[in-house]
Protein backbone atom coordinates (compact mmCIF):
# COMPACT_ATOMS: atom_id res chain seq x y z
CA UNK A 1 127.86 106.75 84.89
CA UNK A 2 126.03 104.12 82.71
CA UNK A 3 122.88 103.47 81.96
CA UNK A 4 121.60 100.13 79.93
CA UNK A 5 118.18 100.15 79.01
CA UNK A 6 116.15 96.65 78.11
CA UNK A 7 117.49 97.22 74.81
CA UNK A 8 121.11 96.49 76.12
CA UNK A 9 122.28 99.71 74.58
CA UNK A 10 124.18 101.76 76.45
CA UNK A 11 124.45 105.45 77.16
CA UNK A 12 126.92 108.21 79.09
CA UNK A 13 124.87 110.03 81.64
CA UNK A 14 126.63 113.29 82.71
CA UNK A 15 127.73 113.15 86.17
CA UNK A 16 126.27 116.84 85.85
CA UNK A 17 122.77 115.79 85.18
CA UNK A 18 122.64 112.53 87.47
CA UNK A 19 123.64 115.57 90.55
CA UNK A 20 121.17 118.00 89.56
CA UNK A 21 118.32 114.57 89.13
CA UNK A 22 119.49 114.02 93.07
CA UNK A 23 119.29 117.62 94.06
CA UNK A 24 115.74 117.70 93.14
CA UNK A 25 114.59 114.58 94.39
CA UNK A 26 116.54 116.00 97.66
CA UNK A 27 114.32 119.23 97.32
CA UNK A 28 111.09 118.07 97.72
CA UNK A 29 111.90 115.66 100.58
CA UNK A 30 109.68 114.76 102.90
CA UNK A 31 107.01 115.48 100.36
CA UNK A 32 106.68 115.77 96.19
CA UNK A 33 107.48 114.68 93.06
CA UNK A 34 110.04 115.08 90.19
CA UNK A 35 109.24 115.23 86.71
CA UNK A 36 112.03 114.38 84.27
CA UNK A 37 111.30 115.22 80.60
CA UNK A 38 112.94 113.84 77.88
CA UNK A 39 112.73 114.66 74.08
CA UNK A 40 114.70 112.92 71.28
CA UNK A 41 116.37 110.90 74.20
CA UNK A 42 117.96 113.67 76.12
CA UNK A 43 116.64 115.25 79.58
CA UNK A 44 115.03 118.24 78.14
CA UNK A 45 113.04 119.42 81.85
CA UNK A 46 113.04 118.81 85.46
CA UNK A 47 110.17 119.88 87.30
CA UNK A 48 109.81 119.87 90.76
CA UNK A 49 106.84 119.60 93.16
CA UNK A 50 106.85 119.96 96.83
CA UNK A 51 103.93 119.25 98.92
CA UNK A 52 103.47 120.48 102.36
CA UNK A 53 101.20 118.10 104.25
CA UNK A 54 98.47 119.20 106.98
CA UNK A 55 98.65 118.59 109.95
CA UNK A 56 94.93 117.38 109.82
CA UNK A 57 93.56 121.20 110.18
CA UNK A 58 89.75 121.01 109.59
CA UNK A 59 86.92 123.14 108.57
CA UNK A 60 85.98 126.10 110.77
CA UNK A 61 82.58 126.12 112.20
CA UNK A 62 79.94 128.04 110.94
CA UNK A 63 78.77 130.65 113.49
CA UNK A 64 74.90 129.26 113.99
């Protein structure tokens, strides 16, 4: 796969890395977010947040 920035340069992507970038964003469906790091222009980190949403549960009462 390639990738051209603004710059017009262009880069290989492994096919490796664009399947694990897709397996993450799959794993935090319907909920999250994914983090990609990069340092000196190579994915160094994913990271991976799922959130699990309530289903409006509120506060219990206080016994008076």
């Amino acid at each position: 796969m390639m990738f051209t920035n603004n710059l017009n340069h262009k880069q290989n992507i492994a096919t490796s890395l664009v399947k694990e970038i897709v397996e993450s964003i799959n794993s935090v469906k319907p909920f999250g977010s994914v983090e990609i790091y990069i340092q000196n222009g190579e994915v160094t980190q994913i990271t991976m947040r799922k959130i699990r949403k309530t289903n409006g549960i509120t506060k219990a009462k206080k016994a008076k």
